[in-house]
Protein backbone atom coordinates (compact mmCIF):
# COMPACT_ATOMS: atom_id res chain seq x y z
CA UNK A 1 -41.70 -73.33 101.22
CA UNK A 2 -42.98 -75.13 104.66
CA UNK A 3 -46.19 -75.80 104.19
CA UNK A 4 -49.28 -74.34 106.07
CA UNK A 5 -49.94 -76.95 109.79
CA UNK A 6 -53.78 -76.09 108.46
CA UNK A 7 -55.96 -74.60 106.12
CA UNK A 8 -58.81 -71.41 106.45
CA UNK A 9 -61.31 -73.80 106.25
CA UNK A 10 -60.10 -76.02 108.74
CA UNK A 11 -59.18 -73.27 111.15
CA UNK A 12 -62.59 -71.85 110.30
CA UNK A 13 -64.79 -75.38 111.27
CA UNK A 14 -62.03 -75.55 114.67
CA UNK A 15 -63.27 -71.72 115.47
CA UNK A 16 -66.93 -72.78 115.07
CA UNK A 17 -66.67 -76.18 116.95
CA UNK A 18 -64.53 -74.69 119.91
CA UNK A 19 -67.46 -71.60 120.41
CA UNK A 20 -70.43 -74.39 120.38
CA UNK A 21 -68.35 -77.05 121.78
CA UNK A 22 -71.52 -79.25 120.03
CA UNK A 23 -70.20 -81.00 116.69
CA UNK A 24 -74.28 -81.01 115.48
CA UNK A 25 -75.17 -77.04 116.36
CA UNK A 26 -71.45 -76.62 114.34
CA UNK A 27 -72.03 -78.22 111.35
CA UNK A 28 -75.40 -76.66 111.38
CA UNK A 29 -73.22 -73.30 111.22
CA UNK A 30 -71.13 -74.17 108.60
CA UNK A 31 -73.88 -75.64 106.26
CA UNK A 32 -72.42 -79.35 106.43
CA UNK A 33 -73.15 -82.62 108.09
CA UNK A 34 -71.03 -83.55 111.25
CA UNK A 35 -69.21 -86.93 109.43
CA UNK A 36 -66.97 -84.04 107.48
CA UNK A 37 -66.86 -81.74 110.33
CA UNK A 38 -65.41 -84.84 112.18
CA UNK A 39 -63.38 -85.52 109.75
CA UNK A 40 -61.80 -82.09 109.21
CA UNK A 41 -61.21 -81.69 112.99
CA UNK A 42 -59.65 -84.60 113.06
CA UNK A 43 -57.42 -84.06 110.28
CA UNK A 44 -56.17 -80.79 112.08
CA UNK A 45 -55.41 -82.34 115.23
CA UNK A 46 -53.60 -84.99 113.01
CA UNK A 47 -51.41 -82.16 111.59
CA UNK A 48 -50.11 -80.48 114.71
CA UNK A 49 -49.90 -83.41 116.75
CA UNK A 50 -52.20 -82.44 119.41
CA UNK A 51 -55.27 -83.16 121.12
CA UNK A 52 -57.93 -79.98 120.80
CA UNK A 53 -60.87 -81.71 121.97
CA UNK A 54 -62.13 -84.87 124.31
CA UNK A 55 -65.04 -86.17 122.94
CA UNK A 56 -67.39 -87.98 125.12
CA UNK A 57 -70.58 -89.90 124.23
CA UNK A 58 -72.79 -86.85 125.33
CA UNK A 59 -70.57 -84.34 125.12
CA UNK A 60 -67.71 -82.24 123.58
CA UNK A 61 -65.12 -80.53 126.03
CA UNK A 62 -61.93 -77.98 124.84
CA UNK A 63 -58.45 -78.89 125.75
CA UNK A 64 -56.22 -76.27 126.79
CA UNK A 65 -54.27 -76.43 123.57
CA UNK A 66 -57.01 -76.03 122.04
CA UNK A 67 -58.37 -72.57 124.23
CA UNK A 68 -55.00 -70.93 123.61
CA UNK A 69 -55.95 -71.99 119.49
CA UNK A 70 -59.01 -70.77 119.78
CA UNK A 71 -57.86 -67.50 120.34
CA UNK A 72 -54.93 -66.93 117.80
CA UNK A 73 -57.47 -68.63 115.59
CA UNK A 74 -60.26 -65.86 115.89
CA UNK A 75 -57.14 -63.55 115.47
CA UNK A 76 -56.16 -65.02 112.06
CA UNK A 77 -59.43 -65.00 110.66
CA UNK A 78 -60.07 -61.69 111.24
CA UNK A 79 -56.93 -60.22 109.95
CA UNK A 80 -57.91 -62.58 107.26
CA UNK A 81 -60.98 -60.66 106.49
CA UNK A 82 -59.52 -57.48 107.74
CA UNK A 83 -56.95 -57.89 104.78
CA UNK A 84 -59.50 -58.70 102.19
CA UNK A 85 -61.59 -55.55 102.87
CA UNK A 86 -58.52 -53.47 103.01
CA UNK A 87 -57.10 -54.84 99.84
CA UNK A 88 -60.19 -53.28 97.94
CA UNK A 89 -59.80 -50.03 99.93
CA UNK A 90 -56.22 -50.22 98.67
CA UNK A 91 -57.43 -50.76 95.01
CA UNK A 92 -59.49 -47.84 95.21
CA UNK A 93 -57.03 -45.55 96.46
CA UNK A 94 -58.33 -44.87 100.20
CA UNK A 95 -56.03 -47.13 101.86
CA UNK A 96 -51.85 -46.72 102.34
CA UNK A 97 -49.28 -44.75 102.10
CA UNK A 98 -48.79 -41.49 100.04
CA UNK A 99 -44.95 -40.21 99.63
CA UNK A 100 -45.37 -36.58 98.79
CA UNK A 101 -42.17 -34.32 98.15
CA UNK A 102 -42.02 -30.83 99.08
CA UNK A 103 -39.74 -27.59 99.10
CA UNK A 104 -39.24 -25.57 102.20
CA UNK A 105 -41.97 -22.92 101.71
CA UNK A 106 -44.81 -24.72 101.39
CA UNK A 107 -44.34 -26.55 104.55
CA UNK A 108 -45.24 -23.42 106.72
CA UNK A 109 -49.16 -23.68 105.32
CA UNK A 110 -49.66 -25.16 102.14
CA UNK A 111 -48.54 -28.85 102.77
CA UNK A 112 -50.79 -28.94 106.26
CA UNK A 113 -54.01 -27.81 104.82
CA UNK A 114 -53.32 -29.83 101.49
CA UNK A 115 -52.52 -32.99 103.91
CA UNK A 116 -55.24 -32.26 106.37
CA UNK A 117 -58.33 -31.95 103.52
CA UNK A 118 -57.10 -35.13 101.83
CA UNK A 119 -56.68 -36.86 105.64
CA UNK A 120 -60.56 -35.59 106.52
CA UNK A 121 -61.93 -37.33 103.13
CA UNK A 122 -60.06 -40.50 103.01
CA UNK A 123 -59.12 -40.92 106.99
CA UNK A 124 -57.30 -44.43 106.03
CA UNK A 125 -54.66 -42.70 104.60
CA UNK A 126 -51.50 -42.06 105.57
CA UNK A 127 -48.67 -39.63 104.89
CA UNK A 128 -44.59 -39.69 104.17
CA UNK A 129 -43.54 -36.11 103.36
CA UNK A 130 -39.77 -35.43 102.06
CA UNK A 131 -38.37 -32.12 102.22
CA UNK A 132 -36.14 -32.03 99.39
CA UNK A 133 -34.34 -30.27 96.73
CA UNK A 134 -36.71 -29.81 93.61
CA UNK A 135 -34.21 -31.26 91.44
CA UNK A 136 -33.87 -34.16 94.01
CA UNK A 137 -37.96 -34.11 94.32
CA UNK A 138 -38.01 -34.52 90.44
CA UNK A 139 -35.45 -37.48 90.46
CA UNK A 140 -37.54 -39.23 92.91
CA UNK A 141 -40.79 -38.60 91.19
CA UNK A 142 -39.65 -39.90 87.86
CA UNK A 143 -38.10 -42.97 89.83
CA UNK A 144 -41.44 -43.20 91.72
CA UNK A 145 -39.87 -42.99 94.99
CA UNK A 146 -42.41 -40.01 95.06
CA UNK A 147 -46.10 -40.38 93.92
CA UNK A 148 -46.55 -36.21 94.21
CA UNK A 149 -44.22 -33.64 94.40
CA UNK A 150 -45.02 -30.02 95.33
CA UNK A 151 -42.33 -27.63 93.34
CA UNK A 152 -41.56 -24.14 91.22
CA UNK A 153 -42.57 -24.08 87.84
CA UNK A 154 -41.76 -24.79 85.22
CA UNK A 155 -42.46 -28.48 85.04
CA UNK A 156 -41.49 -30.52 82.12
CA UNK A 157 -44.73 -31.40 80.57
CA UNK A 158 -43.72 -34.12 78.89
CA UNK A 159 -42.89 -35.90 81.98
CA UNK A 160 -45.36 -34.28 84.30
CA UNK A 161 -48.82 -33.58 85.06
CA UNK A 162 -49.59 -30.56 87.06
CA UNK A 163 -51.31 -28.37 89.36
CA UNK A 164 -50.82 -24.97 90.75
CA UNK A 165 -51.70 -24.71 94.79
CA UNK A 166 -49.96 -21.84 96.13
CA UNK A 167 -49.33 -18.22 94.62
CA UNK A 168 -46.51 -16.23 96.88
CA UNK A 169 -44.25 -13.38 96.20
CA UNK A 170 -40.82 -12.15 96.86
CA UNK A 171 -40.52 -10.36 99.93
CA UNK A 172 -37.81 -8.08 101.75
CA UNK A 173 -36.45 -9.34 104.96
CA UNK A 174 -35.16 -6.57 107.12
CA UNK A 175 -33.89 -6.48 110.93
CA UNK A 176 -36.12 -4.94 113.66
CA UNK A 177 -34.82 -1.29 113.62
CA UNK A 178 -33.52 -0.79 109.97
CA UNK A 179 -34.62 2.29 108.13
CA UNK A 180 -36.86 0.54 105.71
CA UNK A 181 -39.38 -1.23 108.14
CA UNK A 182 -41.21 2.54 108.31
CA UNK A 183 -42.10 1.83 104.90
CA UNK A 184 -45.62 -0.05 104.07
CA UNK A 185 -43.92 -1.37 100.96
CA UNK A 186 -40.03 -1.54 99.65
CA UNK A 187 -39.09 -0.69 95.92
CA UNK A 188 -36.83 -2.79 94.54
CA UNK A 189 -33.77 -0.29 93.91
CA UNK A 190 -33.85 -0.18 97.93
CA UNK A 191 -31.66 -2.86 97.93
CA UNK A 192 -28.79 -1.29 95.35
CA UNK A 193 -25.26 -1.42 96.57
CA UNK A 194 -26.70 -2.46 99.91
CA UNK A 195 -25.43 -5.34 102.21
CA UNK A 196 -27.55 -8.29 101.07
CA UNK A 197 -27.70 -12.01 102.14
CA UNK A 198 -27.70 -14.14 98.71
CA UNK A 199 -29.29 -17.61 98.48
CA UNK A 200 -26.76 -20.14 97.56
CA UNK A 201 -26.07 -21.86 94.17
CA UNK A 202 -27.13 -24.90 95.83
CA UNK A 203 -30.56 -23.80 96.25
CA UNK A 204 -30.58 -22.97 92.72
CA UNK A 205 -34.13 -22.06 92.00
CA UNK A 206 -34.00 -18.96 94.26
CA UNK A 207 -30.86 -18.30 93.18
CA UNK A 208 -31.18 -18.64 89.51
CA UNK A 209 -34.80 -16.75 89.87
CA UNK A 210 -33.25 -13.73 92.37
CA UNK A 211 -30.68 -13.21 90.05
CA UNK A 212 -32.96 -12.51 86.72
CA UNK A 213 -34.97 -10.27 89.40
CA UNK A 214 -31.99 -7.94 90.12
CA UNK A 215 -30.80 -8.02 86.40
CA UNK A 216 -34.94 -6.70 85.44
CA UNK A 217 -34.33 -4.48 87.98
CA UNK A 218 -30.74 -3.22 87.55
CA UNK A 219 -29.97 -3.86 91.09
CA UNK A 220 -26.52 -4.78 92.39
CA UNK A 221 -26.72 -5.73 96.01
CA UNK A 222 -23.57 -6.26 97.58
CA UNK A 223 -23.60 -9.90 98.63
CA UNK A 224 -22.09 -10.25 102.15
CA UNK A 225 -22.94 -13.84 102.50
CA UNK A 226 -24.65 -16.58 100.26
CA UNK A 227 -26.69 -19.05 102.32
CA UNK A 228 -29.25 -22.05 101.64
CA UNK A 229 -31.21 -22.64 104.80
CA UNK A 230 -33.86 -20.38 105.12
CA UNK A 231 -33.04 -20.20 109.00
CA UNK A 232 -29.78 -18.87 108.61
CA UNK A 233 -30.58 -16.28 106.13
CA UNK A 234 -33.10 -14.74 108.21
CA UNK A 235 -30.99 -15.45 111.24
CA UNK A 236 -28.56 -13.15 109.83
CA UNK A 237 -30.63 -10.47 108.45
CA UNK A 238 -31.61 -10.43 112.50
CA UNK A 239 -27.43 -10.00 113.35
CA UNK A 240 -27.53 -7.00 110.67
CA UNK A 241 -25.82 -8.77 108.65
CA UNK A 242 -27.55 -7.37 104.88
CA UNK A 243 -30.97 -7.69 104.31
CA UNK A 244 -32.38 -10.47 101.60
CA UNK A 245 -34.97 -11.65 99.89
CA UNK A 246 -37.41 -14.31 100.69
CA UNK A 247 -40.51 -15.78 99.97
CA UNK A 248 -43.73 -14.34 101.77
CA UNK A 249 -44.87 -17.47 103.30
CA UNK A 250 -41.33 -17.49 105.08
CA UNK A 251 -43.03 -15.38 107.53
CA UNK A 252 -44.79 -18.17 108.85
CA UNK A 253 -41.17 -18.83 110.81
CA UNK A 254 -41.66 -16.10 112.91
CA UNK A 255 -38.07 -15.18 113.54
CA UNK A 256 -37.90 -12.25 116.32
CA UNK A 257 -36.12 -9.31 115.64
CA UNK A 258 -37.01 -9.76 111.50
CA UNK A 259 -39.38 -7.76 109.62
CA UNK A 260 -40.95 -8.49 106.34
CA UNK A 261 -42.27 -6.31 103.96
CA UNK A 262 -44.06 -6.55 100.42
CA UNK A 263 -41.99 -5.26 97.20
CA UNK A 264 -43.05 -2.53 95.40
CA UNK A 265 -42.97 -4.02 91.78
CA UNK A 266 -42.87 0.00 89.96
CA UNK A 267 -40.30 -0.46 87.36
CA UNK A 268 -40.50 -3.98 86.83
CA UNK A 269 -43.00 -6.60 85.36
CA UNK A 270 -44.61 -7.45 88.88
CA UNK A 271 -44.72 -11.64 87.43
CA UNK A 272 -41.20 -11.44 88.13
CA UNK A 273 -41.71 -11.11 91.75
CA UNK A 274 -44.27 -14.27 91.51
CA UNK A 275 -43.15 -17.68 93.30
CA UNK A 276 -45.73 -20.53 91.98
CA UNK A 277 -45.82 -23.51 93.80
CA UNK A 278 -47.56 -26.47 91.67
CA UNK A 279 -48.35 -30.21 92.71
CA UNK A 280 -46.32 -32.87 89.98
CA UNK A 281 -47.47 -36.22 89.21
CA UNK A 282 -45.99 -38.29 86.35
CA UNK A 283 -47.78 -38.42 83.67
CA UNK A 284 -47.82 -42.70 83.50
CA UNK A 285 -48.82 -42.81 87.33
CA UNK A 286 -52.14 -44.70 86.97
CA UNK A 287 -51.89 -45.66 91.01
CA UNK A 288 -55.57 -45.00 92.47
CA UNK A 289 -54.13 -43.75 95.60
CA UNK A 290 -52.52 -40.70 93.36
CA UNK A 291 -55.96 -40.17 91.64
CA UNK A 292 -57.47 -39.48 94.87
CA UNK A 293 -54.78 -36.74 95.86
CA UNK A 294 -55.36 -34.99 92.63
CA UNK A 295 -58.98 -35.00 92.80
CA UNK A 296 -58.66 -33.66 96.53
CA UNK A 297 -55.94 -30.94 94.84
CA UNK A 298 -58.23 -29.98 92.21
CA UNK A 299 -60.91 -28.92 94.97
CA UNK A 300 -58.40 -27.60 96.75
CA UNK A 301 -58.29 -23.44 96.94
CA UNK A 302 -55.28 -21.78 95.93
CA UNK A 303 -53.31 -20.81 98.33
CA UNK A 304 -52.54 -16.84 97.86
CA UNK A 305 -49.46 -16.18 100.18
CA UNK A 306 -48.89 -12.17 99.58
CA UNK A 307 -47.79 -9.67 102.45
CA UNK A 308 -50.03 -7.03 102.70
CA UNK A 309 -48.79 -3.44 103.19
CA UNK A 310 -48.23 -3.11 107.06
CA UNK A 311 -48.46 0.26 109.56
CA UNK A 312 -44.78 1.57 109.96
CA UNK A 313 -42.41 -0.17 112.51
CA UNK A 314 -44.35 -3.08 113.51
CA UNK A 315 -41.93 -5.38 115.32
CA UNK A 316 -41.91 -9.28 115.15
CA UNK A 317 -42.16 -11.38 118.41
CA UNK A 318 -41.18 -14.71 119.35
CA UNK A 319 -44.07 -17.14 117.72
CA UNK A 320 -45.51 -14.20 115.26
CA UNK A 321 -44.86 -13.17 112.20
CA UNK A 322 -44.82 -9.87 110.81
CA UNK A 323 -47.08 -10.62 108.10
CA UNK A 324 -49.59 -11.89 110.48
CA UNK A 325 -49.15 -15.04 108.81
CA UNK A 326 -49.56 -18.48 110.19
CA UNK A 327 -46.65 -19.54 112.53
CA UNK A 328 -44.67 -22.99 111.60
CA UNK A 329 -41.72 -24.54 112.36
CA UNK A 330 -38.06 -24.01 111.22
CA UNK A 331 -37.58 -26.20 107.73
CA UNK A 332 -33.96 -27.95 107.51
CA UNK A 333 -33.66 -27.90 103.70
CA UNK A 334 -33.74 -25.00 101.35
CA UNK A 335 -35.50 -24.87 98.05
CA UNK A 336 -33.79 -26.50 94.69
């Protein structure tokens, strides 16, 4: 390694010298006598090979090396002392960089007022969010590629600490028009033998969780298509393709031309229906910057994300939801 032209100390007695341009008023400064201070200025100037001050019998002028010094100088010290202060902000977990995994829902309310509460109490923090698969989310997280992850349940406890955030429900996405939007709520059986847009093996969770639905139920929708971007599917419940079913916070997507309405549960255990979304951390994280974000979650208020029987026929606009639900923007990745 090339070593340093100068030292902190040296750079720190230049700084002084070059503002009082007075080698007594300095060393007065720095709490030393002016032979050292000589000495040390000297020393620097030895180093880089230039000339930072002409000293005359009654007086001490700058050189314009050393002005254009000067300045970088200041610059160094205070990122110097910039560093130091943010190295103990780091420590304490108020300071950096939090990678937080998510899955599409959650992105339409959840992960804004989870990232805006955390943002207002420790303002030096910022954010890298990852839309990804929850099986990818939970490779990551064990890797620590991800300090959080927001997911389903269950979550291996054994691996993972957690936290529930959000409470949502199944809910039936119809187009603008269809027979069932004059209903408040939709039973289940509604959908039996009818045209039905599936979510995709690939987004397995919904999948896997959809399918134990109909199979409580006894429903057999005839699948039509099997998507897993949330976009598409309710882009084609809009073309009349089938209807499907989605989670209630999907309404913050405010597709025109789609309805959604709330399940009736009659028949079925209504915890079926019930889409828990719960904050992961591994359980050997012991970063401070992690502690921070659960204490912030634990004060956080659950997030209840449940359509609300609606007056007949109420029609979806551009920007609105049908829910009257928050709007966001279209999510590229479905949920895993």
């Amino acid at each position: 390694m090339t070593p340093l032209p100068y030292d902190l100390a040296e750079l720190r007695c230049f700084v002084v010298l070059g503002e009082t341009l007075h080698f007594g008023h300095a060393a007065a400064r720095l709490n030393m006598t002016q032979p050292p201070l000589s000495r040390r200025i000297a020393l620097l100037e030895q180093k880089l090979g230039v000339q930072l001050f002409k000293r005359g019998r009654r007086s001490v002028n700058i050189t314009p090396a050393g002005r254009y010094l000067l300045h970088e100088a200041k610059l160094i010290l205070k990122r110097v002392e910039d560093s130091a202060v943010e190295a103990r902000l780091a420590a304490e977990g108020t300071l950096g960089t939090l990678t937080i995994g998510f899955t599409a829902s959650v992105g339409y309310v959840l992960l804004p007022n989870l990232i805006a509460l955390h943002h207002k109490r420790y303002p030096g923090t910022s954010f890298a969010c990852k839309e990804l698969l929850i099986d990818e989310q939970l490779r990551q997280l064990d890797s620590g590629a991800l300090d959080v992850a927001i997911i389903r349940p269950p979550v291996d406890a054994e691996r993972f600490h957690s936290r529930i955030l959000m409470q949502d429900r199944w809910a039936l996405a119809l187009p603008c028009g269809h027979a069932l939007t004059r209903r408040r709520t939709v039973p289940l059986d509604a959908l039996h033998e009818q045209s039905y847009i599936a979510w995709s093996p690939a987004a397995a969770y919904a999948h896997l969780s959809l399918e134990g639905v109909f199979q409580a139920a006894g429903v057999r929708p005839r699948t039509v298509a099997s998507v897993s971007l949330p976009p598409a599917i309710l882009s084609m419940v809009r073309a009349g393709l089938g209807l499907a079913l989605v989670p209630s916070a999907m309404a913050g997507l405010g597709v025109p031309g789609v309805v959604l309405r709330p399940l009736d549960p009659a028949r079925i255990d209504p915890m079926i229906l019930a889409l828990d979304s719960v904050m992961a951390w591994r359980r050997d994280n012991v970063s401070a910057m992690v502690e921070r974000m659960i204490e912030t979650a634990s004060e956080f208020e659950v997030t209840k994300f449940m359509l609300a029987p609606e007056k007949a026929g109420r029609r979806t606009g551009p920007g609105a939801s049908p829910s009257g639900a928050p709007t966001a923007p279209p999510t590229r990745d479905a949920e895993r």
